[in-house]
C-alpha atoms as a PDB file:
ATOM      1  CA  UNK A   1       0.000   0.000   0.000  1.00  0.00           C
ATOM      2  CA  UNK A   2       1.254   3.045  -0.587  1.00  0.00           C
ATOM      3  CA  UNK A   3       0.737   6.591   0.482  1.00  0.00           C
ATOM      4  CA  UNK A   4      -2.019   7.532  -2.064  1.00  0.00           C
ATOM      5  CA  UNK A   5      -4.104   4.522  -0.649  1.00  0.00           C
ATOM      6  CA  UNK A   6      -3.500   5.565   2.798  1.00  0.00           C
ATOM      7  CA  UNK A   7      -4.857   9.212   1.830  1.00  0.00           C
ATOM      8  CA  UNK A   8      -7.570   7.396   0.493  1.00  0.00           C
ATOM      9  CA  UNK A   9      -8.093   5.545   4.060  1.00  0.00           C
ATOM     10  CA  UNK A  10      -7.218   8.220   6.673  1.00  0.00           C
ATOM     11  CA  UNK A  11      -9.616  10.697   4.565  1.00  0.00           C
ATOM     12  CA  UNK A  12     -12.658   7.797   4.608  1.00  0.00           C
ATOM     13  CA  UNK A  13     -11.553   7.147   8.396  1.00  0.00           C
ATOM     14  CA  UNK A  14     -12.299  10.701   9.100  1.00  0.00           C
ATOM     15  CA  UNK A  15     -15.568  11.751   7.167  1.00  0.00           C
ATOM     16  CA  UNK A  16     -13.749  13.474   4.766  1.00  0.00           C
ATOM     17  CA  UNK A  17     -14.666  14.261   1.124  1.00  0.00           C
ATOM     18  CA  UNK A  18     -12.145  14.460  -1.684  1.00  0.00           C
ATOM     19  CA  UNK A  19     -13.364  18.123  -2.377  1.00  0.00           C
ATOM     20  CA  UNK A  20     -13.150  19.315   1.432  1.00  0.00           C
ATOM     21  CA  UNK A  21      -9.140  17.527   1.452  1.00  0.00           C
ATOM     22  CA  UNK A  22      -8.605  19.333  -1.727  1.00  0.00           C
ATOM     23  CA  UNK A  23      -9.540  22.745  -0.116  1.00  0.00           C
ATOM     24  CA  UNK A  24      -7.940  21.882   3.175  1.00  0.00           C
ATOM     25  CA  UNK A  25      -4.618  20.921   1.215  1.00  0.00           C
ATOM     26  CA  UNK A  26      -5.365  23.862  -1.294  1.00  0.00           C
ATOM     27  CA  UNK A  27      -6.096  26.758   2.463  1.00  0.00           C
ATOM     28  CA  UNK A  28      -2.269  25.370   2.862  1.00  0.00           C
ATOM     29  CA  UNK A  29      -0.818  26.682  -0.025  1.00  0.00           C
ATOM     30  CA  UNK A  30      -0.830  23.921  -2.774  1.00  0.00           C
ATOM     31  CA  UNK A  31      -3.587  24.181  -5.094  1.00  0.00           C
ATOM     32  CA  UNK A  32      -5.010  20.724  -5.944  1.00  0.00           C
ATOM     33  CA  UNK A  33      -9.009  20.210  -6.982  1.00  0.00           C
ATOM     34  CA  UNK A  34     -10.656  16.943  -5.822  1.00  0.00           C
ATOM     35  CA  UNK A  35      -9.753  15.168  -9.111  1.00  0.00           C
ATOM     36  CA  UNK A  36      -6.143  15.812  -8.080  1.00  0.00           C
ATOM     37  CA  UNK A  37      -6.764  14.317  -5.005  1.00  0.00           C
ATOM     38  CA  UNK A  38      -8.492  11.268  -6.849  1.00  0.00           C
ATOM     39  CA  UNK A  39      -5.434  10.768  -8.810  1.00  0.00           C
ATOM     40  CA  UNK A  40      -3.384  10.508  -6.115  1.00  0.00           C
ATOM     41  CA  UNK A  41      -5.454   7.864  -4.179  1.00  0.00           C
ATOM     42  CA  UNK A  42      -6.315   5.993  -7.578  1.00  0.00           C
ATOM     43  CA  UNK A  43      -2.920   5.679  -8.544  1.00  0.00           C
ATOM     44  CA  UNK A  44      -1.866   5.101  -4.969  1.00  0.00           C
ATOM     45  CA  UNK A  45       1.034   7.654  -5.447  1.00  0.00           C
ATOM     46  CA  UNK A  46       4.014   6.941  -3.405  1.00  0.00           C
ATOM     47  CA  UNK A  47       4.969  10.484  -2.780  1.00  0.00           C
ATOM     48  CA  UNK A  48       2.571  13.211  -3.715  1.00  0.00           C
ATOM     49  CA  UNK A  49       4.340  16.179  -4.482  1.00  0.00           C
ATOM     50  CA  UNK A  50       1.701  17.765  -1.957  1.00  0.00           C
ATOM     51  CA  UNK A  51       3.002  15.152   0.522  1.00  0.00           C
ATOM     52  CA  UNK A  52       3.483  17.481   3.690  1.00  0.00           C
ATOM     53  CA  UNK A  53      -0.160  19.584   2.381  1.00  0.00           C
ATOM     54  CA  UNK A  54      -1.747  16.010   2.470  1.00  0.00           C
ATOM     55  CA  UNK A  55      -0.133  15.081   6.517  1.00  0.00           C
ATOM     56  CA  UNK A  56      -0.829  18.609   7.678  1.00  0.00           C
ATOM     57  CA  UNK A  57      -4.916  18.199   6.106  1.00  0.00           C
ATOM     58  CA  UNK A  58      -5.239  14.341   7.722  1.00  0.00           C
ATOM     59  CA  UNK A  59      -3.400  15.096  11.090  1.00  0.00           C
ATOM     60  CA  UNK A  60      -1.093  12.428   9.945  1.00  0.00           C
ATOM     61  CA  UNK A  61       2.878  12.247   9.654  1.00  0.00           C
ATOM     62  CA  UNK A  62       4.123  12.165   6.850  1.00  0.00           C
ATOM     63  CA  UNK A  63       6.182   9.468   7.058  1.00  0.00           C
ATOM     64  CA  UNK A  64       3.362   7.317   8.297  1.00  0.00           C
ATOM     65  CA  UNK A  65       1.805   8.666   4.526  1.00  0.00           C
ATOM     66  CA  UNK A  66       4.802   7.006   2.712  1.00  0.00           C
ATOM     67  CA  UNK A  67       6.110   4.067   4.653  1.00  0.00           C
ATOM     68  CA  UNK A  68       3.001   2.923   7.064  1.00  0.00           C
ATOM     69  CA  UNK A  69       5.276   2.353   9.886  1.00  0.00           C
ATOM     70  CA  UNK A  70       3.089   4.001  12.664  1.00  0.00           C
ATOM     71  CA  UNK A  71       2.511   6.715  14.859  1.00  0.00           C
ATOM     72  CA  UNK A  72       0.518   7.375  12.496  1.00  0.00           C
ATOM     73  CA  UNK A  73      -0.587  11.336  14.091  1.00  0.00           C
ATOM     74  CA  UNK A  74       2.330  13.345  14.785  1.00  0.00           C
ATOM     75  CA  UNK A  75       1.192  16.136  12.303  1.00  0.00           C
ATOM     76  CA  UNK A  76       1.109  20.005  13.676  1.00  0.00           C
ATOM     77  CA  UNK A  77      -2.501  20.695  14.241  1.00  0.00           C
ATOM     78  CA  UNK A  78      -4.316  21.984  10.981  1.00  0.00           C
ATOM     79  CA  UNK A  79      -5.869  25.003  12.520  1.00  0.00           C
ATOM     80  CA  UNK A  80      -2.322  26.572  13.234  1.00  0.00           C
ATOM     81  CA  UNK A  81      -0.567  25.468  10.043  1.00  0.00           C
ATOM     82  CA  UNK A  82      -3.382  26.954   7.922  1.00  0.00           C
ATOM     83  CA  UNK A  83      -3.451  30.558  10.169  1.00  0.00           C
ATOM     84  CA  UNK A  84       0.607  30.552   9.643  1.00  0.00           C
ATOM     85  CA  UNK A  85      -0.204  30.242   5.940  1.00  0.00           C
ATOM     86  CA  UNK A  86      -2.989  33.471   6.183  1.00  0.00           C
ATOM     87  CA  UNK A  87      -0.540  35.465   8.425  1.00  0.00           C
ATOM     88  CA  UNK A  88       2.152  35.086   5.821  1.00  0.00           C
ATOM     89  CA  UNK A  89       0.353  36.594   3.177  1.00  0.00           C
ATOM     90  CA  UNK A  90      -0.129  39.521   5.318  1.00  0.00           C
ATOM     91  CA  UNK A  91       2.536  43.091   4.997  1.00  0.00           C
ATOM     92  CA  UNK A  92       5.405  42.795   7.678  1.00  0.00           C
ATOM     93  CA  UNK A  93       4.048  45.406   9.614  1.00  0.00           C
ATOM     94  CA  UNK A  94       0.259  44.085   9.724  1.00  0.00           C
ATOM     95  CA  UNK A  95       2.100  40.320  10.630  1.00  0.00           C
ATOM     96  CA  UNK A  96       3.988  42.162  13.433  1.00  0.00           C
ATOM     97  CA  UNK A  97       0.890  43.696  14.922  1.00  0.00           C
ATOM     98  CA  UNK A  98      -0.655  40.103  15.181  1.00  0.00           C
ATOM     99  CA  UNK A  99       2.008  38.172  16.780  1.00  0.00           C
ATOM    100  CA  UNK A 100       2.132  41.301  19.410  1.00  0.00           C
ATOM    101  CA  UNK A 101      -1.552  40.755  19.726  1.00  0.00           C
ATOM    102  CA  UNK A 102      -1.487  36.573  19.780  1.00  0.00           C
ATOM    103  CA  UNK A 103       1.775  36.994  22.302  1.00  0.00           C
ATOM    104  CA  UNK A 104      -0.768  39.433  24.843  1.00  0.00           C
ATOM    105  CA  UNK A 105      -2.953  37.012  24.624  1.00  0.00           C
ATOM    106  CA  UNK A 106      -1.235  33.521  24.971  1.00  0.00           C
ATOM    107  CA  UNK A 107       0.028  35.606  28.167  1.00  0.00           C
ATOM    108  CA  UNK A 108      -3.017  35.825  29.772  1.00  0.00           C
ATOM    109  CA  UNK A 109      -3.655  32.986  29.454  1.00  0.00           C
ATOM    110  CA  UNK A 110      -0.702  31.451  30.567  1.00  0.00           C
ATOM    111  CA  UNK A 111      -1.432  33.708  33.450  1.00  0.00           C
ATOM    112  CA  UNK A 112      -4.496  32.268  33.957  1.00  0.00           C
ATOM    113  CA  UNK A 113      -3.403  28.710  33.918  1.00  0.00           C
ATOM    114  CA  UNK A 114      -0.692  29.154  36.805  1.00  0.00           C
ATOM    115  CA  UNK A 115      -3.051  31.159  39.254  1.00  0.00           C
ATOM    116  CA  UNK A 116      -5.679  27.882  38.510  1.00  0.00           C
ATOM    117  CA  UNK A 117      -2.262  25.942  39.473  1.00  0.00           C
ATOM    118  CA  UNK A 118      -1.463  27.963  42.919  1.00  0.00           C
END
């Protein structure tokens, strides 16, 4: 089995259509359209060229993708990789002004989980 059947599985497992992986992959920055994706998991490519897209949209590892050999979910979570993606595409200055703004708030609450500690 290779990685383009395991796509197949993992996106099956979850509930997942081949459009909504293609947008998911696509939000990340490699524009595929569900009969890319199809490809891939008909011809049970070994190493999409959208390999880390394809890990990142499952919540898989990559090298689970290609070789099998599990854990099978040591992906960064989707939410984060695909803001990181958005941000970039923003002016210096305007990406600046958001990572002062996300850094005030992961403070507070950081803040807030050590006072529930105490």
């Amino acid at each position: 089995m290779g990685a383009g059947a395991r796509v197949a599985d993992e996106r099956e497992r979850q509930g997942m259509t081949q459009a909504e992986l293609a947008a998911r992959v696509s939000r990340l920055g490699y524009k595929i359209t569900q009969q890319g994706i199809d490809k891939i998991e008909k011809r049970d490519t070994q190493r999409p060229k959208c390999l880390k897209e394809l890990a990142i949209a499952l919540k898989v590892a990559e090298e689970w993708l290609v070789t099998g050999i599990e854990p099978r979910d040591k992906a960064p979570d989707f939410r984060l990789t695909e803001m990181n993606a958005d941000i970039q595409k923003l002016g210096a200055d305007e990406q600046e002004t958001l990572y002062a703004q996300f850094r005030s708030l992961l403070d507070i609450a950081m803040r807030k989980d050590l006072k529930k500690l105490k």
